[in-house]
PDB file of N, CA and C in Angstrom:
ATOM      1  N   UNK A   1     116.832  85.829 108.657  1.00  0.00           N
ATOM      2  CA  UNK A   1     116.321  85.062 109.776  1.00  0.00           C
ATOM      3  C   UNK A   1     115.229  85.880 110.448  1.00  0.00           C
ATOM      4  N   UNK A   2     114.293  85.463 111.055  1.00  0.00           N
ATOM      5  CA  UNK A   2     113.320  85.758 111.438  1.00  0.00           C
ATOM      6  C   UNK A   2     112.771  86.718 112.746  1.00  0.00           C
ATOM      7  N   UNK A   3     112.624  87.765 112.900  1.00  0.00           N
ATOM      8  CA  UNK A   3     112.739  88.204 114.518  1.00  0.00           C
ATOM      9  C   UNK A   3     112.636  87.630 115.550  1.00  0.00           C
ATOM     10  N   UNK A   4     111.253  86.328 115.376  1.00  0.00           N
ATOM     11  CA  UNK A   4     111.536  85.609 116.915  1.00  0.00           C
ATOM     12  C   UNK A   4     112.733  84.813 116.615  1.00  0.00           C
ATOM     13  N   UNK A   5     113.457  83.972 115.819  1.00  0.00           N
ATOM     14  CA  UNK A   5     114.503  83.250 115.753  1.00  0.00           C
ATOM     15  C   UNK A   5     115.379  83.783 116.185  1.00  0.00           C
ATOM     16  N   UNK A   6     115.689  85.081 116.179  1.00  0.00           N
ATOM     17  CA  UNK A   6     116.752  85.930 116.661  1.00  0.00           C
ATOM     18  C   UNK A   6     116.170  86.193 117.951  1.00  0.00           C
ATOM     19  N   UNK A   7     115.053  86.229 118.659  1.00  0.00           N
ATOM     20  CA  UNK A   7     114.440  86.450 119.793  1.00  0.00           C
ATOM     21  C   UNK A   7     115.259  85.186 120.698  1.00  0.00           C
ATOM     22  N   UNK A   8     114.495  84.001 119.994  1.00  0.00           N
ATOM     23  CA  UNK A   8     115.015  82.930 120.719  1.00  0.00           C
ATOM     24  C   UNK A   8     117.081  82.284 121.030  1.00  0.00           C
ATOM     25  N   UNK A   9     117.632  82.950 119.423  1.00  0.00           N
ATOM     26  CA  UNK A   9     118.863  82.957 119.622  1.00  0.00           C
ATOM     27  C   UNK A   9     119.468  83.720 120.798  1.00  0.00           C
ATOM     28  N   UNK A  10     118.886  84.828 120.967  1.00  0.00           N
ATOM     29  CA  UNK A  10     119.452  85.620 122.189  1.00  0.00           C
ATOM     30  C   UNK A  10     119.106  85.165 123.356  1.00  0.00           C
ATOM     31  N   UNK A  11     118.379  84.757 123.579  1.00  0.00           N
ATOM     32  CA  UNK A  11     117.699  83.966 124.950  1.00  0.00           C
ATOM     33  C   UNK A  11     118.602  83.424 125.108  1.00  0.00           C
ATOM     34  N   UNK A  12     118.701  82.168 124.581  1.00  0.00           N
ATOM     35  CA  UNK A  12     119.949  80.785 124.718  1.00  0.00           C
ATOM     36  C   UNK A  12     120.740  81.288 124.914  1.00  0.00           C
ATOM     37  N   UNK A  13     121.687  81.897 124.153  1.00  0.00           N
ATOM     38  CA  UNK A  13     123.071  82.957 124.134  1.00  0.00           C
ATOM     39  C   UNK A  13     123.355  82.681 125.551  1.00  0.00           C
ATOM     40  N   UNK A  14     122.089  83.687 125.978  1.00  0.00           N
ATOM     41  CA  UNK A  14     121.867  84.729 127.191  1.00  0.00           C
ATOM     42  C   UNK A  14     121.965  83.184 128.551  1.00  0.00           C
ATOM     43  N   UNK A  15     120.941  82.727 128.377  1.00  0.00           N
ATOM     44  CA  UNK A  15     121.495  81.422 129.309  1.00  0.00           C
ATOM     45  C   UNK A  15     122.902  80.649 128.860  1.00  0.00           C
ATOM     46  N   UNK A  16     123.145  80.786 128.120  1.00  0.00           N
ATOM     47  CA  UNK A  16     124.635  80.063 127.952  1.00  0.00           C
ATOM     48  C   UNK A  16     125.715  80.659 128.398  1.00  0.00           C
ATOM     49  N   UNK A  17     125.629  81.952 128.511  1.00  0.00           N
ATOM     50  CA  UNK A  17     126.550  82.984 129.115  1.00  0.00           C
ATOM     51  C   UNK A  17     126.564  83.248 130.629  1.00  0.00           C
ATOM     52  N   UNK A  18     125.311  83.231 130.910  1.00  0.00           N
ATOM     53  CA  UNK A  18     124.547  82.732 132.731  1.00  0.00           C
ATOM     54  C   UNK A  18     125.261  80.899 133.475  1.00  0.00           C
ATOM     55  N   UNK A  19     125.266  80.355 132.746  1.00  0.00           N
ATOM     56  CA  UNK A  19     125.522  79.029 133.025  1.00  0.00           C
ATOM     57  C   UNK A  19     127.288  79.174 132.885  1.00  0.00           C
ATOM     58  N   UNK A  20     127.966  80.105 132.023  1.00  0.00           N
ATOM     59  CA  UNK A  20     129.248  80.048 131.864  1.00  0.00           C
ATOM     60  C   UNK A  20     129.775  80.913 133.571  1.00  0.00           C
ATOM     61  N   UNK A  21     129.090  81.967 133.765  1.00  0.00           N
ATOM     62  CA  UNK A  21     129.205  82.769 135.021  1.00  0.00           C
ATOM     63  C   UNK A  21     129.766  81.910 135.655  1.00  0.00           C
ATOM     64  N   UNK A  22     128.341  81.393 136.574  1.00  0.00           N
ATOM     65  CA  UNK A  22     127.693  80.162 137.350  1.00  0.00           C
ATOM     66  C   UNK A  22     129.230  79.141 137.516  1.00  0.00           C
ATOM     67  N   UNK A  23     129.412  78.308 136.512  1.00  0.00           N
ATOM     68  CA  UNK A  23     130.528  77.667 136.075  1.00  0.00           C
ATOM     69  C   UNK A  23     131.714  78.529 136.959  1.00  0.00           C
ATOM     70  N   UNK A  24     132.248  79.812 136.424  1.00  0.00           N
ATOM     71  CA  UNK A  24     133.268  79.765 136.709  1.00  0.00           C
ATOM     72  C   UNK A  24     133.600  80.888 138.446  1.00  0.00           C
ATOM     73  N   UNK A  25     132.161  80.844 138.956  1.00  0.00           N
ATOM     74  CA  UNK A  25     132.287  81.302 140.475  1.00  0.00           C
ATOM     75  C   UNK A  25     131.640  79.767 140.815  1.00  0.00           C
ATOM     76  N   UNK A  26     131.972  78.993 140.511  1.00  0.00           N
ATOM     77  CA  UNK A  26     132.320  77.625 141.365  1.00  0.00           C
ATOM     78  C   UNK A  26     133.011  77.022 141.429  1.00  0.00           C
ATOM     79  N   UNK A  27     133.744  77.372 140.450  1.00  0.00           N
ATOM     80  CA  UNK A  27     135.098  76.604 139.889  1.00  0.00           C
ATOM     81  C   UNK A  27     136.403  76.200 141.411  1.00  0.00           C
ATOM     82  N   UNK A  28     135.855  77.375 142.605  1.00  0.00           N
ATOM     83  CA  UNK A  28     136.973  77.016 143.869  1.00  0.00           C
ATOM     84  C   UNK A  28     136.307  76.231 144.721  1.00  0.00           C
ATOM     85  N   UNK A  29     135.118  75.730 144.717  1.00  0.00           N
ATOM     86  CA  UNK A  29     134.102  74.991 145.226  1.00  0.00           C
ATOM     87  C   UNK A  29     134.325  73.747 144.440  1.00  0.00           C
ATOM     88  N   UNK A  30     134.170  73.433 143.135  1.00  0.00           N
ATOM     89  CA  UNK A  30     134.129  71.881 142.336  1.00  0.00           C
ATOM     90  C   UNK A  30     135.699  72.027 142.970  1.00  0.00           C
ATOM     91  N   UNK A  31     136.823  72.852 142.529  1.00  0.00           N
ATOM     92  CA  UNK A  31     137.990  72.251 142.956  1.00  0.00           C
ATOM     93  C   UNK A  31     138.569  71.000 143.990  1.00  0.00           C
ATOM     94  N   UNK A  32     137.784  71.334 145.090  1.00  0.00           N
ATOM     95  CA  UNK A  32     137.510  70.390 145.894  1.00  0.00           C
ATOM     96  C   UNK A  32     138.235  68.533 145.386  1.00  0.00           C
ATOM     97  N   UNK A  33     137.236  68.414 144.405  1.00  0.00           N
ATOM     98  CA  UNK A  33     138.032  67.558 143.603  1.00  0.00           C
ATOM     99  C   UNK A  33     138.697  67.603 142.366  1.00  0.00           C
ATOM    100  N   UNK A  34     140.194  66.857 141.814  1.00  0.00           N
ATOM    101  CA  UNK A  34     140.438  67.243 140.596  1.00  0.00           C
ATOM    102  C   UNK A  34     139.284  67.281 139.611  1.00  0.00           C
ATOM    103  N   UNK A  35     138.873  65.537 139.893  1.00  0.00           N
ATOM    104  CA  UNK A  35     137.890  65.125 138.718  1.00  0.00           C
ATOM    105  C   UNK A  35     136.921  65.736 138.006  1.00  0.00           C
ATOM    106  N   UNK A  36     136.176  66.154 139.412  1.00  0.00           N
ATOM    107  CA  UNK A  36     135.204  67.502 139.020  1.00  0.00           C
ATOM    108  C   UNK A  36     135.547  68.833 138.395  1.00  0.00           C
ATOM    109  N   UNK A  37     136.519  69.075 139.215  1.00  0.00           N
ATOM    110  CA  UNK A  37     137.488  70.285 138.208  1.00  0.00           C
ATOM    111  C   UNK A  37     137.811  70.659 137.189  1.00  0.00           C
ATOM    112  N   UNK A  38     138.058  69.625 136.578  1.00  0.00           N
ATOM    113  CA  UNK A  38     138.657  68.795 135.177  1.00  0.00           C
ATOM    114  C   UNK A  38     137.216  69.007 134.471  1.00  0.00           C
ATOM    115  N   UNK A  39     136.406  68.281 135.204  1.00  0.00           N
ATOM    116  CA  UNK A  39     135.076  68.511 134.241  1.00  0.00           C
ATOM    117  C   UNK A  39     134.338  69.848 133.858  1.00  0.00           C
ATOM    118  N   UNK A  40     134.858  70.263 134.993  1.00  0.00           N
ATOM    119  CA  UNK A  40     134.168  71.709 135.130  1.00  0.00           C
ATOM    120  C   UNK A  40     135.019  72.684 134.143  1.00  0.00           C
ATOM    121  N   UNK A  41     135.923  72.564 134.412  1.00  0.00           N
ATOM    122  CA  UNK A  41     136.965  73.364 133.157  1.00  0.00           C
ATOM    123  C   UNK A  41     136.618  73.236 131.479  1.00  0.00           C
ATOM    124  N   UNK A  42     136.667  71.858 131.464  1.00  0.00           N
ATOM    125  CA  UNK A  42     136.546  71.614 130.103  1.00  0.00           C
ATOM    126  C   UNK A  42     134.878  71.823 130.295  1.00  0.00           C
ATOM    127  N   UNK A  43     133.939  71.594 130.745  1.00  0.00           N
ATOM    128  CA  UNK A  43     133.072  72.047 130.123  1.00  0.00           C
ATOM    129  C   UNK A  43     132.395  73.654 130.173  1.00  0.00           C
ATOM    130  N   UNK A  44     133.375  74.291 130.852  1.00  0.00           N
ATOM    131  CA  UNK A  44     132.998  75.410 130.709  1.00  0.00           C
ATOM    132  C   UNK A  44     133.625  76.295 129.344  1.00  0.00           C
ATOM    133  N   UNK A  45     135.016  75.587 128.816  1.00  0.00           N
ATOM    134  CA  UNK A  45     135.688  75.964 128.050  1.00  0.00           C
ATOM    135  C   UNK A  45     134.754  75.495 126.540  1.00  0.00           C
ATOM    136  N   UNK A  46     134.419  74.315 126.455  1.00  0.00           N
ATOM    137  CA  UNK A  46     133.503  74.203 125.583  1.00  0.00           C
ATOM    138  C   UNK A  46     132.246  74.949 125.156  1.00  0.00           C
ATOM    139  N   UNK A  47     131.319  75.414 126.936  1.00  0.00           N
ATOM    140  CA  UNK A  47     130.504  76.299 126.387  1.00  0.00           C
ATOM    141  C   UNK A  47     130.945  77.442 126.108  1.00  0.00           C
ATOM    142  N   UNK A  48     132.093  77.621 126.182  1.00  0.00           N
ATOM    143  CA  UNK A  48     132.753  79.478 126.056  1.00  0.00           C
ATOM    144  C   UNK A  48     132.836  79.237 124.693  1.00  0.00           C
ATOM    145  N   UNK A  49     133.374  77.844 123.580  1.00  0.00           N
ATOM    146  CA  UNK A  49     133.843  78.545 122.681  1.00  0.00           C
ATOM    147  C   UNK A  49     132.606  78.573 121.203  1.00  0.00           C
ATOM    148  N   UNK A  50     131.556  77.077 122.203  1.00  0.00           N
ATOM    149  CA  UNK A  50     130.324  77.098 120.884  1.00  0.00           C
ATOM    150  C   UNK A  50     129.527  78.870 121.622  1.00  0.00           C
ATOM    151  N   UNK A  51     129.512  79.056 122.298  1.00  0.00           N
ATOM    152  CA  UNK A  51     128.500  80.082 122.577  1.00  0.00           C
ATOM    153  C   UNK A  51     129.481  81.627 121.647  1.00  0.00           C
ATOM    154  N   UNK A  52     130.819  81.708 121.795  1.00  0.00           N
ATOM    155  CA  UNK A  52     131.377  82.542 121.150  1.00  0.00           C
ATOM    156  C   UNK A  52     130.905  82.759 119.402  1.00  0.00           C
ATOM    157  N   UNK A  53     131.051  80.982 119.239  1.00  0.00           N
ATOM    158  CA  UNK A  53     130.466  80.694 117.720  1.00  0.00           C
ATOM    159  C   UNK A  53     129.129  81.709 117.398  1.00  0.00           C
ATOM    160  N   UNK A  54     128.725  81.116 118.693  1.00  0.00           N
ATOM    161  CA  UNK A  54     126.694  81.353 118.632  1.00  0.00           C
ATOM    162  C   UNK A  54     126.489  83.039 118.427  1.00  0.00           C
ATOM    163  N   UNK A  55     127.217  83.537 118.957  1.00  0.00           N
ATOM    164  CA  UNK A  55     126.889  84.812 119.121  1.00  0.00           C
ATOM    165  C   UNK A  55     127.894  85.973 118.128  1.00  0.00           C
ATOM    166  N   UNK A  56     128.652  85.330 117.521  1.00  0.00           N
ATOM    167  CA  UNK A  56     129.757  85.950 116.034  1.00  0.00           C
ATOM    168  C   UNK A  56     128.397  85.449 115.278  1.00  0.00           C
ATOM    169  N   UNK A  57     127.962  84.382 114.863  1.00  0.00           N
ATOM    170  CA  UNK A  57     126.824  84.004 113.802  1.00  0.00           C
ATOM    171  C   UNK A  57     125.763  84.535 114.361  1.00  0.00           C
ATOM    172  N   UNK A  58     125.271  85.028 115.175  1.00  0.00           N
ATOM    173  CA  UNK A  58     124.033  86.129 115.829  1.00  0.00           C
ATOM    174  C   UNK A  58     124.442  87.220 115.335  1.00  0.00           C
ATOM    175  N   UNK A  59     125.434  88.116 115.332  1.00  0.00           N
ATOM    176  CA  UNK A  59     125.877  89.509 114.835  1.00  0.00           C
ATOM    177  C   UNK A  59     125.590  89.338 113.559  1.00  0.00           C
ATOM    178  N   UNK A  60     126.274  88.961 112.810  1.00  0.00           N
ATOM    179  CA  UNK A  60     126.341  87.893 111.709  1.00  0.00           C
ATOM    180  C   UNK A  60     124.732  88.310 110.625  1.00  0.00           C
ATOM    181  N   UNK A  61     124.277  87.624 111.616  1.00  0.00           N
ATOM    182  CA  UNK A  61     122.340  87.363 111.224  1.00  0.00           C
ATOM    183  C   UNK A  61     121.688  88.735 111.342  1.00  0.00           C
ATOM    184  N   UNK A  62     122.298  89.922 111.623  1.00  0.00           N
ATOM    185  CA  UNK A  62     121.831  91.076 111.881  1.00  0.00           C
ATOM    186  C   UNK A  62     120.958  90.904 113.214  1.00  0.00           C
ATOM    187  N   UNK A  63     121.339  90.233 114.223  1.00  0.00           N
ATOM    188  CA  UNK A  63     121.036  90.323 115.943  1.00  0.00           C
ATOM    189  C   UNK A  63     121.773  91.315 116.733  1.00  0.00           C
ATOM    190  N   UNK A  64     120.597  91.879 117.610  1.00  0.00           N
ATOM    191  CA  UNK A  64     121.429  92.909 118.072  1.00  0.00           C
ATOM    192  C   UNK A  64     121.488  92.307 119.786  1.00  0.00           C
ATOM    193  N   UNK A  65     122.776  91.728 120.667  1.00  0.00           N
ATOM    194  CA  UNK A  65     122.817  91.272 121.452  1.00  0.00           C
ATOM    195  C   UNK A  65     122.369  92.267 122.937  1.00  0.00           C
ATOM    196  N   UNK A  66     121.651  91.921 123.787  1.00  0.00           N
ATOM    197  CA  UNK A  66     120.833  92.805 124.548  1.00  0.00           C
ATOM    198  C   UNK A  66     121.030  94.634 124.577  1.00  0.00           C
ATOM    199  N   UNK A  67     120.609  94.670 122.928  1.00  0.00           N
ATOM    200  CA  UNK A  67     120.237  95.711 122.511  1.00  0.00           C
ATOM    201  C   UNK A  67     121.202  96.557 121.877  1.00  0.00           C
ATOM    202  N   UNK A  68     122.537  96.273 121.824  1.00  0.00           N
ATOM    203  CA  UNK A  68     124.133  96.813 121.223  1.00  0.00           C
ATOM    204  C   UNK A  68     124.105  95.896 120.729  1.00  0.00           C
ATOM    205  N   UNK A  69     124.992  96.505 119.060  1.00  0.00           N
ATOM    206  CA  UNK A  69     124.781  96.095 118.053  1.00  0.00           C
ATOM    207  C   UNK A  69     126.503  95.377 118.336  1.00  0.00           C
ATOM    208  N   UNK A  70     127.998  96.148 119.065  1.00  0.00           N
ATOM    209  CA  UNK A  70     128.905  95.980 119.278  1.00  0.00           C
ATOM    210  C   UNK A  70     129.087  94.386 120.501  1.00  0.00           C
ATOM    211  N   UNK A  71     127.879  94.235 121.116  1.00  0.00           N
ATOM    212  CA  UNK A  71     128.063  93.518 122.397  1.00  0.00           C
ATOM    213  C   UNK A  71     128.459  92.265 122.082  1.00  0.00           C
ATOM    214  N   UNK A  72     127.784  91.533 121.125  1.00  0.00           N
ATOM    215  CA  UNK A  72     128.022  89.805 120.747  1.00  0.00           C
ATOM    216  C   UNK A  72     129.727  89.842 120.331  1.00  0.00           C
ATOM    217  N   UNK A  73     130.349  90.571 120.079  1.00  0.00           N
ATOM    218  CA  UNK A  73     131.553  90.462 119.231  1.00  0.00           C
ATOM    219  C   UNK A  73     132.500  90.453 120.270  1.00  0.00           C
ATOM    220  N   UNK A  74     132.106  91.681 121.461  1.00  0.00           N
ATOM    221  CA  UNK A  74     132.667  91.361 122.559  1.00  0.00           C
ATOM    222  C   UNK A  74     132.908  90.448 123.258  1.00  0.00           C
ATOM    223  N   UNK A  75     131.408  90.236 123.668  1.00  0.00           N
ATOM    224  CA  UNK A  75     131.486  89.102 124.644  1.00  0.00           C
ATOM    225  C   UNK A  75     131.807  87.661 123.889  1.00  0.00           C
ATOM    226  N   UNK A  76     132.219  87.586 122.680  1.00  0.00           N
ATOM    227  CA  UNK A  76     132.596  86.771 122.057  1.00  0.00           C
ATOM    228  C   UNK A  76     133.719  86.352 122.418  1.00  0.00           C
ATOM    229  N   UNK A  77     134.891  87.413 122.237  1.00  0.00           N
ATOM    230  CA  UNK A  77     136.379  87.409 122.641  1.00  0.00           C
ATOM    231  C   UNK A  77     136.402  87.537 124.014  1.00  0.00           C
ATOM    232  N   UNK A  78     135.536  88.292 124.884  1.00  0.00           N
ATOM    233  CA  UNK A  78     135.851  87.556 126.140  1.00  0.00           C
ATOM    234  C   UNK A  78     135.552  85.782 126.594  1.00  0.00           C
ATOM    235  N   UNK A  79     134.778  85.576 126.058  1.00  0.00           N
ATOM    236  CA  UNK A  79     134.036  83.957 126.083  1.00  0.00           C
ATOM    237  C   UNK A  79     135.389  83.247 125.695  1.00  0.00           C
ATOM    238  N   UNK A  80     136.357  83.279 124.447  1.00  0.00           N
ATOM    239  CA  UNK A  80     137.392  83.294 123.861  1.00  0.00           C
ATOM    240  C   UNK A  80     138.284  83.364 125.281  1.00  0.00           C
ATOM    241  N   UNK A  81     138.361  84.263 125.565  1.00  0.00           N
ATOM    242  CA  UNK A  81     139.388  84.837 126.736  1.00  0.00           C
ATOM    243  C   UNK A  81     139.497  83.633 127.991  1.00  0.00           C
ATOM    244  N   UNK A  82     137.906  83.448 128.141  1.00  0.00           N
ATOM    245  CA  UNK A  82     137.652  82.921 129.268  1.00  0.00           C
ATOM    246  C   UNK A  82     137.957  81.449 129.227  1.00  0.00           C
ATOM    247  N   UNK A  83     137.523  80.771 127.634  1.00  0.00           N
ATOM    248  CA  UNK A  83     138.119  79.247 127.593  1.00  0.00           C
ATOM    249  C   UNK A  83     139.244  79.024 127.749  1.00  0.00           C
ATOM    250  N   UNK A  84     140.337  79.840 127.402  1.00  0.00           N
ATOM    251  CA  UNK A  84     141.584  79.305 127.257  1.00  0.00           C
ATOM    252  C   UNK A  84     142.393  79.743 128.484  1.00  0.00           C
ATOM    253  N   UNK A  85     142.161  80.523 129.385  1.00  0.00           N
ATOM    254  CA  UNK A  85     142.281  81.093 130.861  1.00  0.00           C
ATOM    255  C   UNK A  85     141.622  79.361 131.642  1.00  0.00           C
ATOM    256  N   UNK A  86     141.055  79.625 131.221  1.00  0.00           N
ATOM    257  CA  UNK A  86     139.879  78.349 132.108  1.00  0.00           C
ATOM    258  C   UNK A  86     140.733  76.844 131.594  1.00  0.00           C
ATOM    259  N   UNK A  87     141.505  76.681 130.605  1.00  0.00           N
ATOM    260  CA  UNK A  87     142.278  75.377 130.801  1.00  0.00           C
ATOM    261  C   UNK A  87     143.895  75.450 130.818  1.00  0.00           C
ATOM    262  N   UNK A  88     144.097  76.852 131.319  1.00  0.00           N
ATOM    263  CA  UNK A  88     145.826  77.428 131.355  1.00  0.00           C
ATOM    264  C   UNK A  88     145.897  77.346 133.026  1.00  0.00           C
ATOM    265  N   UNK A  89     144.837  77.999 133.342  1.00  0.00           N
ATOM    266  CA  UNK A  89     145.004  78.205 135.300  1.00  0.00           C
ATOM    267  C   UNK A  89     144.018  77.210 135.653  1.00  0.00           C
ATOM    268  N   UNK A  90     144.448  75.924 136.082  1.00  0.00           N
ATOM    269  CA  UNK A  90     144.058  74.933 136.495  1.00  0.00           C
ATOM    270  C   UNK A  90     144.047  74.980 138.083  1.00  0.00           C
ATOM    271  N   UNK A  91     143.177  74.919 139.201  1.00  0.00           N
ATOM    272  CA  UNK A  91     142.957  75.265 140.165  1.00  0.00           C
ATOM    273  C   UNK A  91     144.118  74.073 141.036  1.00  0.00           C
ATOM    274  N   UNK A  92     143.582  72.976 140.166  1.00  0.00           N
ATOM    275  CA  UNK A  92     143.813  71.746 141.353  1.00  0.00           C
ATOM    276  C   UNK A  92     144.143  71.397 142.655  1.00  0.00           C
ATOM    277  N   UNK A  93     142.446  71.572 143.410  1.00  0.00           N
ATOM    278  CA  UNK A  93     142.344  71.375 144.445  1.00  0.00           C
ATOM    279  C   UNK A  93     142.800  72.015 145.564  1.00  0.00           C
ATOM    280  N   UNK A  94     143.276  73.606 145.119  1.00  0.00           N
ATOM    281  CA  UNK A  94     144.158  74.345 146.026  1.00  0.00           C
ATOM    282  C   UNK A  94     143.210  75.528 146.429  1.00  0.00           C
ATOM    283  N   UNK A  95     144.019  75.787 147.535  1.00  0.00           N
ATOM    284  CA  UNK A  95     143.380  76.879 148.578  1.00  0.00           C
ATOM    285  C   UNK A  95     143.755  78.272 147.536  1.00  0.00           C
ATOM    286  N   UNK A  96     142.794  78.970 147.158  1.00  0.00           N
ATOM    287  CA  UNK A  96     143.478  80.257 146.242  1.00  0.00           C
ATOM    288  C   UNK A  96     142.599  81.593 146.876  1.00  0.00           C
ATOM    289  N   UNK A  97     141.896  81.303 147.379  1.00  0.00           N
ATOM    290  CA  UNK A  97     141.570  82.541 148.266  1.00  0.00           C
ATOM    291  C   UNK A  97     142.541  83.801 148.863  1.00  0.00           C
ATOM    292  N   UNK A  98     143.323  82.905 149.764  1.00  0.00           N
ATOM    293  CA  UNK A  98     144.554  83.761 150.339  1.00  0.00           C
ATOM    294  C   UNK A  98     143.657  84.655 151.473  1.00  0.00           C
ATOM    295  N   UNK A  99     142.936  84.428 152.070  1.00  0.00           N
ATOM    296  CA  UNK A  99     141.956  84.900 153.263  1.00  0.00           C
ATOM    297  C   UNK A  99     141.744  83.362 154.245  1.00  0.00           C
ATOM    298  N   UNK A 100     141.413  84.283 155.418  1.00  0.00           N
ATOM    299  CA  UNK A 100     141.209  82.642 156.302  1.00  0.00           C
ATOM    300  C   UNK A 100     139.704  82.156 156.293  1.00  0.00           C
ATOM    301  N   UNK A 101     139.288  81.003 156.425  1.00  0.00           N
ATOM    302  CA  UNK A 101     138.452  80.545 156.089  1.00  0.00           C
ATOM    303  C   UNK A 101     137.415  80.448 157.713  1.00  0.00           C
ATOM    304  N   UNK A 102     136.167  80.943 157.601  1.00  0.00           N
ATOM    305  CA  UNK A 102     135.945  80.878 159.216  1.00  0.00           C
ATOM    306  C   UNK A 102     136.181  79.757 159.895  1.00  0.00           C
ATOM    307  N   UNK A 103     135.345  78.590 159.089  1.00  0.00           N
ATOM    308  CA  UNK A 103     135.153  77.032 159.867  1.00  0.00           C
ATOM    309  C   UNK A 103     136.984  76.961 160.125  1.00  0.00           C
ATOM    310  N   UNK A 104     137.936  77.278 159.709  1.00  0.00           N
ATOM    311  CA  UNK A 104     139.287  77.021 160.143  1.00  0.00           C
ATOM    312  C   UNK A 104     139.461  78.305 161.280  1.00  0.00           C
ATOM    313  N   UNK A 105     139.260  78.827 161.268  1.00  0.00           N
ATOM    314  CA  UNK A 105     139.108  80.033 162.553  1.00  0.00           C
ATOM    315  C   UNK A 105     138.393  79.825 163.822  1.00  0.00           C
ATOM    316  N   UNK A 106     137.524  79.109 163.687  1.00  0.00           N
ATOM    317  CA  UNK A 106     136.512  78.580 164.826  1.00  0.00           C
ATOM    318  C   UNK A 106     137.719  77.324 165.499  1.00  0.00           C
ATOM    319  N   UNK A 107     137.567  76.251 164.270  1.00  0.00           N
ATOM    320  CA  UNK A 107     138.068  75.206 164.540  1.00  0.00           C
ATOM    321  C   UNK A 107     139.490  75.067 165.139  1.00  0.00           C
ATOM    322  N   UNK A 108     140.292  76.297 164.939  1.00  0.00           N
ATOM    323  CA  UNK A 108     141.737  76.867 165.797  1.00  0.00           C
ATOM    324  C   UNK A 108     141.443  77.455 166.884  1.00  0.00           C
ATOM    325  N   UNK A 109     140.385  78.197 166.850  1.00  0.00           N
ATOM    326  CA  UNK A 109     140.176  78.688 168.460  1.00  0.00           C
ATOM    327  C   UNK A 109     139.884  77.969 169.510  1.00  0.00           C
ATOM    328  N   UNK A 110     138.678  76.588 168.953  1.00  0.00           N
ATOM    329  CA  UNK A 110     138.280  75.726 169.935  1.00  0.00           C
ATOM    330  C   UNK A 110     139.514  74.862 170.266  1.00  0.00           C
ATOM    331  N   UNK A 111     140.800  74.632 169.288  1.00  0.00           N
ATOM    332  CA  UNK A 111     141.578  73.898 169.922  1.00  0.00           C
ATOM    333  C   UNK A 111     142.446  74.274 170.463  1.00  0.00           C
ATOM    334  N   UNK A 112     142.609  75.383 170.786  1.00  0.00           N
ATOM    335  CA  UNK A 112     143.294  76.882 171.615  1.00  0.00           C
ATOM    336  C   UNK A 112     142.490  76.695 173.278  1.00  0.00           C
ATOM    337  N   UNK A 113     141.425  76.756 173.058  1.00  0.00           N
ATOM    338  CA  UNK A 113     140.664  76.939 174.316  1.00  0.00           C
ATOM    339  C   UNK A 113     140.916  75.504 174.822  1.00  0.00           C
ATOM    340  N   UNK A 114     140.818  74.265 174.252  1.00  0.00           N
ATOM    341  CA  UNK A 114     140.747  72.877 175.093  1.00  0.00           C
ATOM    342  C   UNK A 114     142.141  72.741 175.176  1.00  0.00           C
ATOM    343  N   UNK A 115     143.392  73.764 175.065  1.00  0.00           N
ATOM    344  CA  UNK A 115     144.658  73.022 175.273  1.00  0.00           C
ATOM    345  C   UNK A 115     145.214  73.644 176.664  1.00  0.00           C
TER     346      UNK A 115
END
């Protein structure tokens, strides 16, 4: 395969792995609703497991993933790690922080002060 083909394979990778992030530091934000949740899960689990594909067949092709020759294989099995985490711990719609939230801190004080 060709150096830019492997140029351009790593790019994508590289945004597919950015978009998987993204995905799953929002995941307590979409929670909000199941529906969205649901969507958000499964499609993050989907891009975890073609991008895992993408990047075992990048090693594969003699690609060296941002510059380690070991990295695609990794972040493969974490991608791996991350789909099946991502449809085992299902958020649904719950408070998982375990910290107080300000707008609920404000909103207890002001009804503290008018009572």
């Amino acid at each position: 395969m060709g150096h830019r083909m492997l140029e351009l394979a790593e790019t994508l990778l590289s945004w597919s792995c950015g978009t998987i992030v993204v995905i799953w530091i929002s995941i307590g934000t979409l929670a909000r609703s199941v529906r969205v949740e649901r969507i958000a899960h499964n499609t993050m689990t989907v891009l975890c497991f073609l991008t895992a594909v993408g990047l075992v067949v990048f090693d594969r092709l003699g690609g060296e993933f941002w510059d380690s020759e070991p990295m695609a294989n990794f972040l493969a099995f974490i991608l791996v790690v991350m789909g099946v985490v991502g449809q085992i711990i299902p958020i649904r719609g719950e408070e998982i922080q375990g910290e107080p939230n300000p707008h609920h801190l404000m909103k207890a004080r002001k009804e503290r002060e008018s009572e």
